[in-house]
N, C-alpha and C. Protein backbone atom coordinates (compact mmCIF):
# COMPACT_ATOMS: atom_id res chain seq x y z
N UNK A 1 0.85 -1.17 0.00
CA UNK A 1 0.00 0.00 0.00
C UNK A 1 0.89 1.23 0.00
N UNK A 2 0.45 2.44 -0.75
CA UNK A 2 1.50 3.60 -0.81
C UNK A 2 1.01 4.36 0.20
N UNK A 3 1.90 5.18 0.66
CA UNK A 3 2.11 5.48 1.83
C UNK A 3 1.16 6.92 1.98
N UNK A 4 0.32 7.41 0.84
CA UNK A 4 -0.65 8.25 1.01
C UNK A 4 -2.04 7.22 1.19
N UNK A 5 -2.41 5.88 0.62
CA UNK A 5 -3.36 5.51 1.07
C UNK A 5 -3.59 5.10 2.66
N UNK A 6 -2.14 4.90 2.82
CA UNK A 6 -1.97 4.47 4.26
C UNK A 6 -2.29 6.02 5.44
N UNK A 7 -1.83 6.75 4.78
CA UNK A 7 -2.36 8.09 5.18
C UNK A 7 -3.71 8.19 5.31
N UNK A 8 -4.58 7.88 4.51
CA UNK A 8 -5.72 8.37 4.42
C UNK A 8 -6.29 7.15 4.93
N UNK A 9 -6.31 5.68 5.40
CA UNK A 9 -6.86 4.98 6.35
C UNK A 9 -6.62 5.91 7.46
N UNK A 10 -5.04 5.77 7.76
CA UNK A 10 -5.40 6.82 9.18
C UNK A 10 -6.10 7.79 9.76
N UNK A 11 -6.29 8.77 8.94
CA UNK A 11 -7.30 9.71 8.62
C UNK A 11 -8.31 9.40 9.32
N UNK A 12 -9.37 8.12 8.08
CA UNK A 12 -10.69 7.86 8.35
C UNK A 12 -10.69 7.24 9.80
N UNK A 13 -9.29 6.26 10.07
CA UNK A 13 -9.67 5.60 11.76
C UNK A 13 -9.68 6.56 12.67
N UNK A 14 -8.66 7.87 12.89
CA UNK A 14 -8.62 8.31 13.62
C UNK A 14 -9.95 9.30 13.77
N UNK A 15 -11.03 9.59 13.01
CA UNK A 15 -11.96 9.49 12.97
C UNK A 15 -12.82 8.76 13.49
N UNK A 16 -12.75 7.97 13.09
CA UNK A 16 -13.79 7.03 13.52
C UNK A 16 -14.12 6.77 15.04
N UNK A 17 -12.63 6.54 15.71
CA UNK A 17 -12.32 6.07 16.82
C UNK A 17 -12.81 7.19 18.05
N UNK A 18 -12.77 8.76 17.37
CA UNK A 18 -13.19 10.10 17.95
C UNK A 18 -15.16 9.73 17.96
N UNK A 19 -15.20 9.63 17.11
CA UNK A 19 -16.73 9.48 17.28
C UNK A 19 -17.31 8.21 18.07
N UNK A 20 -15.89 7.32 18.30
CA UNK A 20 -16.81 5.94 19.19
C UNK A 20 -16.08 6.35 20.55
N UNK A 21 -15.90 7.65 21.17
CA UNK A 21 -15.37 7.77 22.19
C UNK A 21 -14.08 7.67 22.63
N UNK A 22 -13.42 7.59 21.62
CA UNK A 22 -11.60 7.59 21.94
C UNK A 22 -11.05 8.72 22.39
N UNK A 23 -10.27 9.38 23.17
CA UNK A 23 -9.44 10.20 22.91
C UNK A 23 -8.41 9.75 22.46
N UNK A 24 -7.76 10.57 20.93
CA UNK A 24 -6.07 10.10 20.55
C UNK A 24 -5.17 11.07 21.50
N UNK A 25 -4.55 9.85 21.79
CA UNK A 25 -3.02 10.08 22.61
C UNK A 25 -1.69 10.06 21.73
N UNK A 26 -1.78 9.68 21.10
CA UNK A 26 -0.43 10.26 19.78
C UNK A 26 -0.30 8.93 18.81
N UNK A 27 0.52 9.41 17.61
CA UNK A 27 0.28 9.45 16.31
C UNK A 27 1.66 8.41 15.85
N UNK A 28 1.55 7.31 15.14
CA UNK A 28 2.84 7.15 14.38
C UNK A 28 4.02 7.29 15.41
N UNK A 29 4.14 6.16 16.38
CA UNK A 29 5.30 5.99 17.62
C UNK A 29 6.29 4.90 17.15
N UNK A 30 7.31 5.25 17.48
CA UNK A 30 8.24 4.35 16.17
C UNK A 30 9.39 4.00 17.70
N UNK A 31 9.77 2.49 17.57
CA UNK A 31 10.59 2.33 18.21
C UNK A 31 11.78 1.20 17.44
N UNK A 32 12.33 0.96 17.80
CA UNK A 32 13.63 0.10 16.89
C UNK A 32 13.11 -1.11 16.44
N UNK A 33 11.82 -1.47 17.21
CA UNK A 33 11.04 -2.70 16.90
C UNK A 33 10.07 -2.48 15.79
N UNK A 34 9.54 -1.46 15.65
CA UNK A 34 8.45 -1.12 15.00
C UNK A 34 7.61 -0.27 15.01
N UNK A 35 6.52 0.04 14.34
CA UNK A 35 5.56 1.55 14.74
C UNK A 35 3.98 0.95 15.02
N UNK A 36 4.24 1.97 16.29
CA UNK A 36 2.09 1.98 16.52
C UNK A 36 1.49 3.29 15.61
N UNK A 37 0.19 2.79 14.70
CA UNK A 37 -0.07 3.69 14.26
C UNK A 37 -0.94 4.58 14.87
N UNK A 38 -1.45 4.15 16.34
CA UNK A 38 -2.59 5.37 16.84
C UNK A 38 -2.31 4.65 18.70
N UNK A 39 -2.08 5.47 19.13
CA UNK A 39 -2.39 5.25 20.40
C UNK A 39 -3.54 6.10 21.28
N UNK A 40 -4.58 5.37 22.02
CA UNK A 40 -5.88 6.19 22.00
C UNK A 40 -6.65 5.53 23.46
N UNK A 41 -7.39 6.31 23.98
CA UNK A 41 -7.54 6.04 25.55
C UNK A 41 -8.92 6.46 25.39
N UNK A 42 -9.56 5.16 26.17
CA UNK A 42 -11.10 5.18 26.36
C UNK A 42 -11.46 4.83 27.51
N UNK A 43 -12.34 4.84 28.61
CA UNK A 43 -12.43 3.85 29.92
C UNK A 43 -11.37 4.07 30.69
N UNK A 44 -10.14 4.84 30.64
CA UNK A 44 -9.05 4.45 31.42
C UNK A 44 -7.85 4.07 30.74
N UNK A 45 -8.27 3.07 29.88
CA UNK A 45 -7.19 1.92 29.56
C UNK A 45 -6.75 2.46 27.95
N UNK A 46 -5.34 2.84 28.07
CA UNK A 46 -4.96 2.68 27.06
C UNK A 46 -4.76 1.53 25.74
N UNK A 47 -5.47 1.92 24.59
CA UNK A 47 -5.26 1.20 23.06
C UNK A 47 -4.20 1.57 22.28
N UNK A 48 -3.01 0.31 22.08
CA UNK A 48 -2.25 0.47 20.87
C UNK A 48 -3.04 -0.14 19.53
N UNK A 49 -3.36 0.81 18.29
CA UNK A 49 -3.76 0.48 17.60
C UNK A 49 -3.25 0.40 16.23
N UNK A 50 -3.37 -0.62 15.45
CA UNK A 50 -2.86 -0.89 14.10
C UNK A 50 -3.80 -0.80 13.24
N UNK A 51 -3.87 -0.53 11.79
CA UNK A 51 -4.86 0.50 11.52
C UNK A 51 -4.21 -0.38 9.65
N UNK A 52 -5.23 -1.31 9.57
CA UNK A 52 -4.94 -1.64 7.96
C UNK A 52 -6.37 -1.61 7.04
N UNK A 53 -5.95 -1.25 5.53
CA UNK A 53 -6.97 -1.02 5.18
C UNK A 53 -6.50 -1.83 3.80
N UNK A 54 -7.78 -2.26 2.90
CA UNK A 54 -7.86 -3.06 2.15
C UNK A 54 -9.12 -3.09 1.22
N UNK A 55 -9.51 -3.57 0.20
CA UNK A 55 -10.71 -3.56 -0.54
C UNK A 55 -12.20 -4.33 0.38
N UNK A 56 -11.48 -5.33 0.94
CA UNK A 56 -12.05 -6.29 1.60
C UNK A 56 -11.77 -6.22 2.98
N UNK A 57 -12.49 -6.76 4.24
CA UNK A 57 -12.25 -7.09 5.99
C UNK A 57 -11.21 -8.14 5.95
N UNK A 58 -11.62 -9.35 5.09
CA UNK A 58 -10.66 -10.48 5.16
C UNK A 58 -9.36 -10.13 5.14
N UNK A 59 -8.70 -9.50 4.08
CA UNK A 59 -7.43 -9.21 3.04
C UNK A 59 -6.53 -8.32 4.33
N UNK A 60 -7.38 -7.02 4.70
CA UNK A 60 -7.18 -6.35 5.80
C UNK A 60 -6.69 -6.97 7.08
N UNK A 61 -7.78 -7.62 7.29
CA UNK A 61 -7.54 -8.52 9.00
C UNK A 61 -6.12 -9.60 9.04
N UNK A 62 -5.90 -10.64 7.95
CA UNK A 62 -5.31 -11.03 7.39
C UNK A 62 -3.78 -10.33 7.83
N UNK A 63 -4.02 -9.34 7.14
CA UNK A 63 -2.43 -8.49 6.76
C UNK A 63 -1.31 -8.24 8.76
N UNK A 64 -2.66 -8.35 9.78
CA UNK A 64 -2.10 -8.56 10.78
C UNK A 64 -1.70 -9.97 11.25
N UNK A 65 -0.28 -9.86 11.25
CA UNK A 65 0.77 -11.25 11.06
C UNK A 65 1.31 -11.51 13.00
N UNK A 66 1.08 -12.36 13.44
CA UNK A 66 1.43 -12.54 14.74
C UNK A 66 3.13 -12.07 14.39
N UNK A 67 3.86 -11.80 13.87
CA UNK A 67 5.35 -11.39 13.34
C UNK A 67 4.88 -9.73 13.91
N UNK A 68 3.98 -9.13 12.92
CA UNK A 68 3.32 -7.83 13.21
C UNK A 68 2.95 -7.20 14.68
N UNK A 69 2.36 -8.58 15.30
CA UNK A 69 1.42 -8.13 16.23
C UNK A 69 2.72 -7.93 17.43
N UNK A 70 3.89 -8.80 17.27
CA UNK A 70 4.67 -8.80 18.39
C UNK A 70 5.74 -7.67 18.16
N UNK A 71 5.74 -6.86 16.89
CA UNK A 71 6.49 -5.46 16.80
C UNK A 71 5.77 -4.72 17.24
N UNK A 72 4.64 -4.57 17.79
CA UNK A 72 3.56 -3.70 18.32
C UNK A 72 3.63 -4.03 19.63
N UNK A 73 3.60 -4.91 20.27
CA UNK A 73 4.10 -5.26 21.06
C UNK A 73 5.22 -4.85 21.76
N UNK A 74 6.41 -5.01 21.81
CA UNK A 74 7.49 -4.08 21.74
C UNK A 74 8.17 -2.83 21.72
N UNK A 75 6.63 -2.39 20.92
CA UNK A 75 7.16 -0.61 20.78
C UNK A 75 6.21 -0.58 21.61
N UNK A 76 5.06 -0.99 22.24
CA UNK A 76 4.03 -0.62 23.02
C UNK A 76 4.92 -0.69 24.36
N UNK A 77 5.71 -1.45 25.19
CA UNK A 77 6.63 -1.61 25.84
C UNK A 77 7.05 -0.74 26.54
N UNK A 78 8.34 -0.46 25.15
CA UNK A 78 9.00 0.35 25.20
C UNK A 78 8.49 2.21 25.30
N UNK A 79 7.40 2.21 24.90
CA UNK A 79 6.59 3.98 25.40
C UNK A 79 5.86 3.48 26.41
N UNK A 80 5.41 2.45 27.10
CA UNK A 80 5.46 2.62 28.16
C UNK A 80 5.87 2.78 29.29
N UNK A 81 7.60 2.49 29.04
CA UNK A 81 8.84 2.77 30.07
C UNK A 81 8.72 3.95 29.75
N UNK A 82 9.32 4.53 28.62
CA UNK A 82 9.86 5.47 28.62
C UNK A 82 8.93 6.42 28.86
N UNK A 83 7.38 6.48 29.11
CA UNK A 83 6.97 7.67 29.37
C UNK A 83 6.10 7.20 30.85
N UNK A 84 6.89 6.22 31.55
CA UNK A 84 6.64 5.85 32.59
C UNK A 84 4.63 5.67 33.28
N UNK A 85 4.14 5.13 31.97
CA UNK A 85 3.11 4.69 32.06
C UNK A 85 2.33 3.09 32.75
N UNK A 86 1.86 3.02 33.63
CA UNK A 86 1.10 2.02 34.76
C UNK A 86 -0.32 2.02 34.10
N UNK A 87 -0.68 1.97 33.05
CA UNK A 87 -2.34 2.00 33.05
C UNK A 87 -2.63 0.76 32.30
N UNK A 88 -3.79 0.16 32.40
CA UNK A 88 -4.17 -1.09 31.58
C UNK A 88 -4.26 -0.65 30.03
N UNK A 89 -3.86 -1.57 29.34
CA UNK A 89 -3.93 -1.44 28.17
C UNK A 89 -4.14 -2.97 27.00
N UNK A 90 -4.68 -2.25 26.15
CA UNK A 90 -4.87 -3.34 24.92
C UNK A 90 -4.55 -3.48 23.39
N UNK A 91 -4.73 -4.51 22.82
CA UNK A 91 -3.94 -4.17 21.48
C UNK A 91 -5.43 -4.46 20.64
N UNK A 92 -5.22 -3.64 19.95
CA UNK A 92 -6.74 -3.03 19.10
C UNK A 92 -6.10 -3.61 17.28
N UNK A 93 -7.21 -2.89 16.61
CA UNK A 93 -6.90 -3.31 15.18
C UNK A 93 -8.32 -2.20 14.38
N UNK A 94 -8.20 -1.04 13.92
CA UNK A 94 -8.81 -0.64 12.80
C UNK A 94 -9.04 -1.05 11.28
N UNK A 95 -9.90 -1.83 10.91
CA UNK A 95 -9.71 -2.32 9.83
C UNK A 95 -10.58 -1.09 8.76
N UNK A 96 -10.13 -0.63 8.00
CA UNK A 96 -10.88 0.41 7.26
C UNK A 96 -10.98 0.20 5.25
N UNK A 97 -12.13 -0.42 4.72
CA UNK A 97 -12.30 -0.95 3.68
C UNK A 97 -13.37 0.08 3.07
N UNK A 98 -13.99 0.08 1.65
CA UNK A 98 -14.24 1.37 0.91
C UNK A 98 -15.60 1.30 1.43
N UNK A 99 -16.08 0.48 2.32
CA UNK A 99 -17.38 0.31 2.82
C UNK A 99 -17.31 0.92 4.31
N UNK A 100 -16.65 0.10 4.94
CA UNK A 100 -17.04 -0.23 5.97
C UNK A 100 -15.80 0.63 6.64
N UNK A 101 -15.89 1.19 7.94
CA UNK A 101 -14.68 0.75 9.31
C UNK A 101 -14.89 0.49 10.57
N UNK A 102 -14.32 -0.67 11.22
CA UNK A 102 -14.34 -1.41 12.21
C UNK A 102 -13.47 -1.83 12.87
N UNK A 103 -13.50 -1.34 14.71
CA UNK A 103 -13.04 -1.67 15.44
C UNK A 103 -13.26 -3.15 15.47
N UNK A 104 -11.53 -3.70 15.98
CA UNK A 104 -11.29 -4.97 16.87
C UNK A 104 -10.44 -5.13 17.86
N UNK A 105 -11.72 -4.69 18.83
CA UNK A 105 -10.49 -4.87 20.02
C UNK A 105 -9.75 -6.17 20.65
N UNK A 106 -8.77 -5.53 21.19
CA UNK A 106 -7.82 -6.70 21.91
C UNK A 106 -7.67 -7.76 21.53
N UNK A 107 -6.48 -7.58 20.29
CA UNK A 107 -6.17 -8.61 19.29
C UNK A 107 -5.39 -9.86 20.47
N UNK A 108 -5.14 -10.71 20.20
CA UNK A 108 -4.57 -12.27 20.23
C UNK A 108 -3.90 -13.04 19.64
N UNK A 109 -3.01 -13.16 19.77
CA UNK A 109 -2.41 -14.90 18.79
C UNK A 109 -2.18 -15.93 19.03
């Protein structure tokens, strides 16, 4: 995906996520492991969220690779030392297709 469509999923999630009650907490966090594309706080509990978009839900959902999920992982970690954060948190997934966008929270592998 080029890196303006990937732009413009972000866009529509970070949207989206404002209207289902999110506040965004910051943008594109990059650590030696990898990048969160939205970090966002609802209830308390902080969401690292990954944010793929695709023609289709399948193709999209798919594209998150337990390889993926554990670089998110990692950088989620690591900003939480470093900005000395204690709060519950979860690993989310925006899937955003020419139809539809949909939260999934608290991914698994």
């Amino acid at each position: 995906m080029s890196r303006a469509k990937g732009n413009l999923a972000e866009a529509k999630a970070l949207q989206h996520l404002v209207q289902n009650g999110f506040e965004i907490v910051d943008q594109n966090v990059y650590s030696r492991f990898g990048e969160i594309d939205i970090i966002a706080k609802k209830n308390g509990v902080l969401h690292f969220i990954e944010v793929k978009s695709s023609l289709d839900y399948e193709s999209a959902i798919y594209n998150i690779t337990s390889k993926k999920l554990q670089r998110v992982i990692k950088t989620a970690q690591v900003y939480l030392k470093k900005n000395g954060i204690a709060s519950e948190y979860v690993f989310d997934a925006v899937i955003v297709t020419p139809h539809q966008i949909e939260i999934v929270e608290n991914l698994t592998m």
